[in-house]
Structure formats: C-alpha cells, structure tokens
C-alpha atoms as a PDB file:
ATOM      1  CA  UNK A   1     202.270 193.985 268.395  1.00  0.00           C
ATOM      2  CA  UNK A   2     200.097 192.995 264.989  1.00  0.00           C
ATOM      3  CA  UNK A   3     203.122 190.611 264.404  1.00  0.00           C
ATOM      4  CA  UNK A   4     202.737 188.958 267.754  1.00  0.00           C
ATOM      5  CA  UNK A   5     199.007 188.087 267.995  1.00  0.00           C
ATOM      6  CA  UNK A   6     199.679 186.943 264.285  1.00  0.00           C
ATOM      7  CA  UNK A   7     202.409 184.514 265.709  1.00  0.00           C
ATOM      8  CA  UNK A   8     200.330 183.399 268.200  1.00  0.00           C
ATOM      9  CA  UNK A   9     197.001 182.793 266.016  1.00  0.00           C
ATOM     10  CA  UNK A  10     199.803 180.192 263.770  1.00  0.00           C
ATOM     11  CA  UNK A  11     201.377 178.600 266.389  1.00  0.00           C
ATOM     12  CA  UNK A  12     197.458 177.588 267.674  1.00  0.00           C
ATOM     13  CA  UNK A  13     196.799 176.362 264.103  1.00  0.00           C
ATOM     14  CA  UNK A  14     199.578 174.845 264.193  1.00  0.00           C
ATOM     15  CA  UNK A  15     198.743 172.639 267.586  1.00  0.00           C
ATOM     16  CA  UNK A  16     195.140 172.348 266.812  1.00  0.00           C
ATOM     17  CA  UNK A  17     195.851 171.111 262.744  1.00  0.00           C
ATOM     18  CA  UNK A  18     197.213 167.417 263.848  1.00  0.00           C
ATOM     19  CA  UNK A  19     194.254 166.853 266.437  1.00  0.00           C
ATOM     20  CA  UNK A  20     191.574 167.778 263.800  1.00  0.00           C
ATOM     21  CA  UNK A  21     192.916 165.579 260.456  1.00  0.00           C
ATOM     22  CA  UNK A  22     194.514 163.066 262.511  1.00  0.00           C
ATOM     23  CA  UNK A  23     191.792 162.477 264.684  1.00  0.00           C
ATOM     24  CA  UNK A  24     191.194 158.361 265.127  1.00  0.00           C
ATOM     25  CA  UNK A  25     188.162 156.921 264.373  1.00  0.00           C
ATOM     26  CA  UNK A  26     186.867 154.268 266.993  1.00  0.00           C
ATOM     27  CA  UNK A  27     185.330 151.058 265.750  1.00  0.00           C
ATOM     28  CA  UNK A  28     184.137 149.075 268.240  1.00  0.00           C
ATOM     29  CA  UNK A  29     183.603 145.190 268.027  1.00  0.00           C
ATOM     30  CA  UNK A  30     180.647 144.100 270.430  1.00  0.00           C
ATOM     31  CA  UNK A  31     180.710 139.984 270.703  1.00  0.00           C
ATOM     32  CA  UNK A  32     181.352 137.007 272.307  1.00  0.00           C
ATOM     33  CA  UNK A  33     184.150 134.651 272.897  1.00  0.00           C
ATOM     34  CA  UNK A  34     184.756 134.462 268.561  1.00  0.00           C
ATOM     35  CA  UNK A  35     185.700 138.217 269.205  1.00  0.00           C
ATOM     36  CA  UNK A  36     187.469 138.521 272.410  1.00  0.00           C
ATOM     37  CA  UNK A  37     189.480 135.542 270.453  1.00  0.00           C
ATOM     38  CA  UNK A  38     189.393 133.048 273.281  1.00  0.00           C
ATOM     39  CA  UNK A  39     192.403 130.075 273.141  1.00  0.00           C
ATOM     40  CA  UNK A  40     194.384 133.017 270.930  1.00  0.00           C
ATOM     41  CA  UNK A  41     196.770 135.896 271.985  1.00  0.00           C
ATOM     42  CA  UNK A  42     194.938 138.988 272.225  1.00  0.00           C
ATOM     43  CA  UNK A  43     196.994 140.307 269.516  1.00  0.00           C
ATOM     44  CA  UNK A  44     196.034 137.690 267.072  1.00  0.00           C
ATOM     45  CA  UNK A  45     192.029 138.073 267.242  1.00  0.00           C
ATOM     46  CA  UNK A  46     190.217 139.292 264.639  1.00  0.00           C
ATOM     47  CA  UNK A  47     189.631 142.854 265.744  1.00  0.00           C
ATOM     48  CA  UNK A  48     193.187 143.346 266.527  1.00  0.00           C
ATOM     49  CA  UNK A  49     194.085 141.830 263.413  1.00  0.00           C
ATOM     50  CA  UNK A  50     191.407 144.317 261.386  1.00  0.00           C
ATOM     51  CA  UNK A  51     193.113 147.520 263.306  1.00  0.00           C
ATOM     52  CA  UNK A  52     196.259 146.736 261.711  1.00  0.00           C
ATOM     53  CA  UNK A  53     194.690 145.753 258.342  1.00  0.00           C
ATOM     54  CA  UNK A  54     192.819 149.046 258.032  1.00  0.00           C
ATOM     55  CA  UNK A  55     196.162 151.392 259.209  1.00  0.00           C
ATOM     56  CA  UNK A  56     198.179 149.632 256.947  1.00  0.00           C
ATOM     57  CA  UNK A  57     195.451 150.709 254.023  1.00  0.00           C
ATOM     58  CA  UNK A  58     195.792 154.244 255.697  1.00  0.00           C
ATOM     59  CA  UNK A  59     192.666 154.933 258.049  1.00  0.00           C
ATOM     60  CA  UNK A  60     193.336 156.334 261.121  1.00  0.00           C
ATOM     61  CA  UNK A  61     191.448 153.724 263.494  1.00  0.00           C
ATOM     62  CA  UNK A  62     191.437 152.638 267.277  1.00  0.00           C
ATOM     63  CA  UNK A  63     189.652 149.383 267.296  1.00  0.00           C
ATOM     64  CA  UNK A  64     187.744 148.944 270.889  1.00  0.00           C
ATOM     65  CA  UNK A  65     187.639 144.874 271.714  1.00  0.00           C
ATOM     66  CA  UNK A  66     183.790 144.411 273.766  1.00  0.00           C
ATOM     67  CA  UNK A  67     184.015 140.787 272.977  1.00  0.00           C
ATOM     68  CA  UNK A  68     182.902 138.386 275.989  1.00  0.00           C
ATOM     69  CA  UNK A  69     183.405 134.875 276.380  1.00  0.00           C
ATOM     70  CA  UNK A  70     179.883 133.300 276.613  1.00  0.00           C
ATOM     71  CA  UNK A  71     177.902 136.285 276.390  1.00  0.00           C
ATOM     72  CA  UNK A  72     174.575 135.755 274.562  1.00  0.00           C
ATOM     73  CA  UNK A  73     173.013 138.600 272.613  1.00  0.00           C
ATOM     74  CA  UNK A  74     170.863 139.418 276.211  1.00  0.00           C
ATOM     75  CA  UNK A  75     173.685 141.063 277.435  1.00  0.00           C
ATOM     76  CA  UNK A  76     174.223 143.260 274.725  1.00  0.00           C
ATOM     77  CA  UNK A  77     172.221 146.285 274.897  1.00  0.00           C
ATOM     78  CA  UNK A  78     173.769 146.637 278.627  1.00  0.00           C
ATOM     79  CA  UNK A  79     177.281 146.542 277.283  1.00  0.00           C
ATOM     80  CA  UNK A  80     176.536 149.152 275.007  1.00  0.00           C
ATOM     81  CA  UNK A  81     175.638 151.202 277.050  1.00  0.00           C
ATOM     82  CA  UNK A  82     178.891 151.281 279.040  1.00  0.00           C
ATOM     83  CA  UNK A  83     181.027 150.972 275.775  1.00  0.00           C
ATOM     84  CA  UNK A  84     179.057 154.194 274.511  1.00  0.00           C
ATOM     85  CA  UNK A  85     180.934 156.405 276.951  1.00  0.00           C
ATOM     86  CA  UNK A  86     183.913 155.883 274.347  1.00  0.00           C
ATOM     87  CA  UNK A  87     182.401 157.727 272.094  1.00  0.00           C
ATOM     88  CA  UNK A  88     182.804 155.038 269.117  1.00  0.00           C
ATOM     89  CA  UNK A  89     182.311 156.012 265.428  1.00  0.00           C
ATOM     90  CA  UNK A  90     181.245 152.260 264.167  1.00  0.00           C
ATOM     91  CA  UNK A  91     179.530 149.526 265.940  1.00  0.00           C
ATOM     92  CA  UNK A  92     180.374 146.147 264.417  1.00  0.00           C
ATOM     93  CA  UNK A  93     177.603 143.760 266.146  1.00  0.00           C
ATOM     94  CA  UNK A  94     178.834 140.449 266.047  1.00  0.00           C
ATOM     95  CA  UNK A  95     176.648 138.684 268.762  1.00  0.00           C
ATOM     96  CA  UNK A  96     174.042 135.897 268.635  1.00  0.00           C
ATOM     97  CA  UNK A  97     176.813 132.611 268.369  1.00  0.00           C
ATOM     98  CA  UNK A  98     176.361 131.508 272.130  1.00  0.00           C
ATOM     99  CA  UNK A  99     171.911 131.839 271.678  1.00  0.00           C
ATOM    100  CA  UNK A 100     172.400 129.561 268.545  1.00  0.00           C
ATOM    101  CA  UNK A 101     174.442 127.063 270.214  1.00  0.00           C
ATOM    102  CA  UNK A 102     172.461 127.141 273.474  1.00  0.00           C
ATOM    103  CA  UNK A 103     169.133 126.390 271.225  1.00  0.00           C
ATOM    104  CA  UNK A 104     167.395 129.716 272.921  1.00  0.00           C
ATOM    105  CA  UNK A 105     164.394 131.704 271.358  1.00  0.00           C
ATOM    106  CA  UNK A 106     165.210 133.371 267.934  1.00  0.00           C
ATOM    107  CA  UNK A 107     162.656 136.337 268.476  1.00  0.00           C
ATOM    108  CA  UNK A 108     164.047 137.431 271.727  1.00  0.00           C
ATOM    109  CA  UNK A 109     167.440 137.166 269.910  1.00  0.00           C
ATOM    110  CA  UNK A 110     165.995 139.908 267.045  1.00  0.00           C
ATOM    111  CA  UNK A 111     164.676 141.719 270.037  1.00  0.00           C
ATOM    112  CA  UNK A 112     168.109 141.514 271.853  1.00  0.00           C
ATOM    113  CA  UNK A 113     169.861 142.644 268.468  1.00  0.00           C
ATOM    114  CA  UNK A 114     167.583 144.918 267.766  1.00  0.00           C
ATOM    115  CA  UNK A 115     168.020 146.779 271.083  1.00  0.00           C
ATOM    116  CA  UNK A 116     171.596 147.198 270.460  1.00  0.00           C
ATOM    117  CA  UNK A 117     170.363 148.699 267.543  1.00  0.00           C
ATOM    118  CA  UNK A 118     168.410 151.424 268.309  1.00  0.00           C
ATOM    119  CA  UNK A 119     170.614 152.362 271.513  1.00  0.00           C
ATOM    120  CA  UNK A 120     173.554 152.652 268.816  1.00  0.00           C
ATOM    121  CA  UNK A 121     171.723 155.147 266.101  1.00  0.00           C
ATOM    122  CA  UNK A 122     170.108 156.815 269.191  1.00  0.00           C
ATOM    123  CA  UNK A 123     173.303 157.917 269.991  1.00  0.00           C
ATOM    124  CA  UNK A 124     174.541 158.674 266.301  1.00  0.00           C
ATOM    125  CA  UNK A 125     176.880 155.664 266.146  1.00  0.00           C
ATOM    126  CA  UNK A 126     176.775 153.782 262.798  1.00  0.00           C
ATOM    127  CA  UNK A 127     176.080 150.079 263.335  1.00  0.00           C
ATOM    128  CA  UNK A 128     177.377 147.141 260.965  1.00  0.00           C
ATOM    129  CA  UNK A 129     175.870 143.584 262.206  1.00  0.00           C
ATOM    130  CA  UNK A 130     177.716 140.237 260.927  1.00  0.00           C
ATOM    131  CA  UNK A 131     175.840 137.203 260.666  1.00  0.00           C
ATOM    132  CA  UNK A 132     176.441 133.872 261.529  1.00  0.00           C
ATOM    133  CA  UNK A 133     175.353 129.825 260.811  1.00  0.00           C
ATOM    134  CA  UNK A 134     174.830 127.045 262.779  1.00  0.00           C
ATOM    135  CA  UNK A 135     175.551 123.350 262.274  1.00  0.00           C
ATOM    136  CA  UNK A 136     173.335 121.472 260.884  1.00  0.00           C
ATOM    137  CA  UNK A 137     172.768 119.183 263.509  1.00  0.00           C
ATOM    138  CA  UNK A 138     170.307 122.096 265.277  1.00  0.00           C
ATOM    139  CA  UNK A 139     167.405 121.169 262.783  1.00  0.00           C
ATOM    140  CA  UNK A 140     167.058 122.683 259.460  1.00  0.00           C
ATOM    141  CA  UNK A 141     164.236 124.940 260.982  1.00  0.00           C
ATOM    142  CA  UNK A 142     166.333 126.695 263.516  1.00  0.00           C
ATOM    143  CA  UNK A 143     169.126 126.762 261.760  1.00  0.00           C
ATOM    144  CA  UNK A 144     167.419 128.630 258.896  1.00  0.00           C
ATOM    145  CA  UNK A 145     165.543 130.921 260.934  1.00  0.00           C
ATOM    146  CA  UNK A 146     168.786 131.419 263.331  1.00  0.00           C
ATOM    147  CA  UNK A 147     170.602 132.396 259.729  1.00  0.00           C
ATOM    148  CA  UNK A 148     167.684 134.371 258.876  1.00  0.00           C
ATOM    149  CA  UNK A 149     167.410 136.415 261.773  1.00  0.00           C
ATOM    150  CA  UNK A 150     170.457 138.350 261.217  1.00  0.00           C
ATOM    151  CA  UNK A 151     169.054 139.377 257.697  1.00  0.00           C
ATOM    152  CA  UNK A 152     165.774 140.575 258.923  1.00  0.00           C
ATOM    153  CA  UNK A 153     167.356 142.778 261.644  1.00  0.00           C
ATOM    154  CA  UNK A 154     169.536 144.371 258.947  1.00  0.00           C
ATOM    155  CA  UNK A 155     167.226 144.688 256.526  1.00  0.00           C
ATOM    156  CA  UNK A 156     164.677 146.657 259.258  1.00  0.00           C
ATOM    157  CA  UNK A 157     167.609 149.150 260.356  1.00  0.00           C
ATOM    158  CA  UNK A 158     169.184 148.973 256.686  1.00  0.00           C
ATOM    159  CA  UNK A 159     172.446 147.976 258.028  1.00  0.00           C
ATOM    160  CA  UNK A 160     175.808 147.514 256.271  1.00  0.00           C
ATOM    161  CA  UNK A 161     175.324 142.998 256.475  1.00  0.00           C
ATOM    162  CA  UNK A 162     178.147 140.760 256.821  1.00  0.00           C
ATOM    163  CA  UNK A 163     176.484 137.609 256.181  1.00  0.00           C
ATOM    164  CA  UNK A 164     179.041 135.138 257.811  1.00  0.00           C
ATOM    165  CA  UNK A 165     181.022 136.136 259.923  1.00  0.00           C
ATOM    166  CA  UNK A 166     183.221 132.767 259.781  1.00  0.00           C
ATOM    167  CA  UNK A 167     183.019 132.651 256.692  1.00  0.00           C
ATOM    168  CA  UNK A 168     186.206 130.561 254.639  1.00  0.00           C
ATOM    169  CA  UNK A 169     186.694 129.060 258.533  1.00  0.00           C
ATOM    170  CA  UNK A 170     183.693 127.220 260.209  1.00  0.00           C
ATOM    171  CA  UNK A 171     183.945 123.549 259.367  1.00  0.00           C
ATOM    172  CA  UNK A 172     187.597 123.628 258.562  1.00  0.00           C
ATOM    173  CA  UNK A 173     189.675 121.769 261.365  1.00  0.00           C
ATOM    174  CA  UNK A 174     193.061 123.013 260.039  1.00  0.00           C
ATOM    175  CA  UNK A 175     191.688 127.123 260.941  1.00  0.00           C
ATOM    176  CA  UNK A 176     190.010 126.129 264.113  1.00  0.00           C
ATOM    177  CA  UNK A 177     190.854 124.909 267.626  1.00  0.00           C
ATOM    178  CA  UNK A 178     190.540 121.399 269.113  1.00  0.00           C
ATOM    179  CA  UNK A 179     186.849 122.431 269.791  1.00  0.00           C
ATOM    180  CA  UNK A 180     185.893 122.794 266.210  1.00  0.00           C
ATOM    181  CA  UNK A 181     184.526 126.118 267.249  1.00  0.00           C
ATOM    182  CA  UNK A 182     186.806 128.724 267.791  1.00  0.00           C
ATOM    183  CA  UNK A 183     189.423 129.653 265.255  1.00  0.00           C
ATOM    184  CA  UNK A 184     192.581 129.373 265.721  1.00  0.00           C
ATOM    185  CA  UNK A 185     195.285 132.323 264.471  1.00  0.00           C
ATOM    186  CA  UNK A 186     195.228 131.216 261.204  1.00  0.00           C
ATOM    187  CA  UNK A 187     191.027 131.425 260.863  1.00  0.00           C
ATOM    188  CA  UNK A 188     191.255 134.669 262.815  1.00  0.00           C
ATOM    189  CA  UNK A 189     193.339 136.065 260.087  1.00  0.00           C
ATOM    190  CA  UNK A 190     191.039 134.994 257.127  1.00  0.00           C
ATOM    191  CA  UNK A 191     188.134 136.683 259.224  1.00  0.00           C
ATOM    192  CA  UNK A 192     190.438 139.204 259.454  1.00  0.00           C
ATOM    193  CA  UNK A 193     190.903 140.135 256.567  1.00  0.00           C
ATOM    194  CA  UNK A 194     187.077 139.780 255.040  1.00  0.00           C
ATOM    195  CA  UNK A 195     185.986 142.381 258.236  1.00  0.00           C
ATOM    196  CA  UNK A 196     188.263 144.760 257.509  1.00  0.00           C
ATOM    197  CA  UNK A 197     187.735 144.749 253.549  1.00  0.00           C
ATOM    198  CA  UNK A 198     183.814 144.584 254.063  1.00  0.00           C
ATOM    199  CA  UNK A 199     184.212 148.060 256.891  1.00  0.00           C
ATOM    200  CA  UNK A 200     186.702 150.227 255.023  1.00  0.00           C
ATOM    201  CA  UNK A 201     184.456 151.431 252.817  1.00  0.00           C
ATOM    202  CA  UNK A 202     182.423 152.743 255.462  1.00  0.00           C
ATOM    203  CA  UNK A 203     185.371 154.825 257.192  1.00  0.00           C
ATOM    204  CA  UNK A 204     186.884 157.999 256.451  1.00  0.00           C
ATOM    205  CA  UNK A 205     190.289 158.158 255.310  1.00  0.00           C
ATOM    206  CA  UNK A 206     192.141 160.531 257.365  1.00  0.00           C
END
C-alpha cells in the first residue's frame, strides 16, 4: 500500500515537473503598424522575428503581437487592458510613431504612455518602452521634444529604455518599403535583432 501512494506521489511530480520549469514566458509587443509589420508576412515582423531570436538563445518565450496599423498612443491604455487577460510577463511599449507623424500634442502622448504604464505595473507586468525619432522636416522643436518624451516617461517609471526603436533602419531606402516608412524584411530583422538583445537580459532562462 506505502509503495502505491509512493508511486502515485512520483508519477504527479513527474506530470507537474515539465509545466513548472518549462513554463513560457509571455512578452507582449503593444504598437502600431511598425509592429504588426504592415507590407511584411506576419512571420517576418519584428516580434516574430525576436521570438525566434530569444528561443534560439534558450528562453522559453511566447511573444503576443498587439501591434495595430494606425493606432496612436490614445488607444493604448484600452488595448491593454484586453491584452492583460493573457497574463503577459513583459510589456514592450512601442507606441507613439502615428502621434509624431500626425503632428498631435506631445503631453497627452506622455499622458497616453504613461497610462499604459501604470495599468501594466498595477497589474505586476514589467514594462520596457522603445523610443522613436521623427524626420526632421517636423521642426527641430517637436522633433526634440517628440524624442524627448519617450526619455522622460522612462526615466519617471525607471523603465528598461530602448532609445530607437528603428534604429540602423529609418532613413535607409534599401531596409524600408516604397513609403520610406515601414521596413521592409530586411529592416525588420536588424530591429530584430537589437529588441531581442536589449530584452534578454530581462527574462528568465528556463
């Protein structure tokens, strides 16, 4: 009888072992169209490309794609709230490209951003913000303070900062589309490959 129940206390280690170490962690990539990887296969933007970056160093990761075409950083403490129900274990913000390029207010930007934010560490999830740049034809004024922003809400929360985001690929016609805007497979792998060096530090190796 002792030897049964002593069987049967293994076998449940046995089942329960895999789901505890092997357990994914869920990093989920809040943006706009630069993230969803509009004009590119699914499979070939950025966050895709950083899920199979960071499994191929090892981690155990499930990389959630909340990137929307157009979105603005208004729409991002909404979204969150939805993508929260996944339970993620790392927020990478990457919002705030469509406000720049539509000229809109910088503050409610910060405010927008900031949102996202607090909703996020409310709810225990680790949050890593990227930055971006406009061009310069926006006025040096906004474009500093538009650059600036993404500092200041970093510095406030003392978030992990990726300064630029497109880093390597803005400006460079051969890694972006016929828009000069998006990249194209090749920039998405260069971003790539910065994103997933700056976050793997941050994530447990399972």
């Amino acid at each position: 009888m002792k030897r049964s129940i002593l069987s049967i206390f293994l076998l449940l280690g046995l089942l329960w072992a895999p789901v505890t170490v092997w357990a994914e962690q869920k990093l989920l990539f809040l943006g706009d169209s630069l993230t969803a990887g509009l004009g590119v296969d699914p499979a070939q933007a950025y966050p895709s490309l950083v899920e199979q970056e960071l499994r191929n160093q090892g981690f155990k990761v499930q990389v959630i794609n909340a990137g929307v075409s157009g979105s603005t950083s208004a729409s991002g403490p909404a979204r969150l709230k939805w993508y929260l129900q996944a339970k993620p274990d790392l927020l990478f913000l990457a919002l705030g490209a469509n406000d720049g390029l539509r000229g809109l207010d910088i503050n409610e930007m910060k405010a927008n951003l900031s949102a996202v934010v607090e909703a996020a560490q409310k709810a225990g999830v680790p949050v890593v913000i990227a930055g971006l740049r406009m061009p310069p034809n926006y006025g040096k004024e906004y474009t500093q303070a538009f650059h600036q922003a993404f500092f200041e809400v970093a510095e406030r929360y003392q978030l992990p900062h990726l300064p630029k985001l497109l880093a390597g690929v803005a400006g460079r016609p051969p890694l972006n589309q016929a828009d000069g805007i998006h990249p194209n497979a090749e920039g998405h792998r260069i971003i790539a490959a910065q994103v997933a060096q700056f976050i793997a530090p941050l994530l447990k190796k399972k």
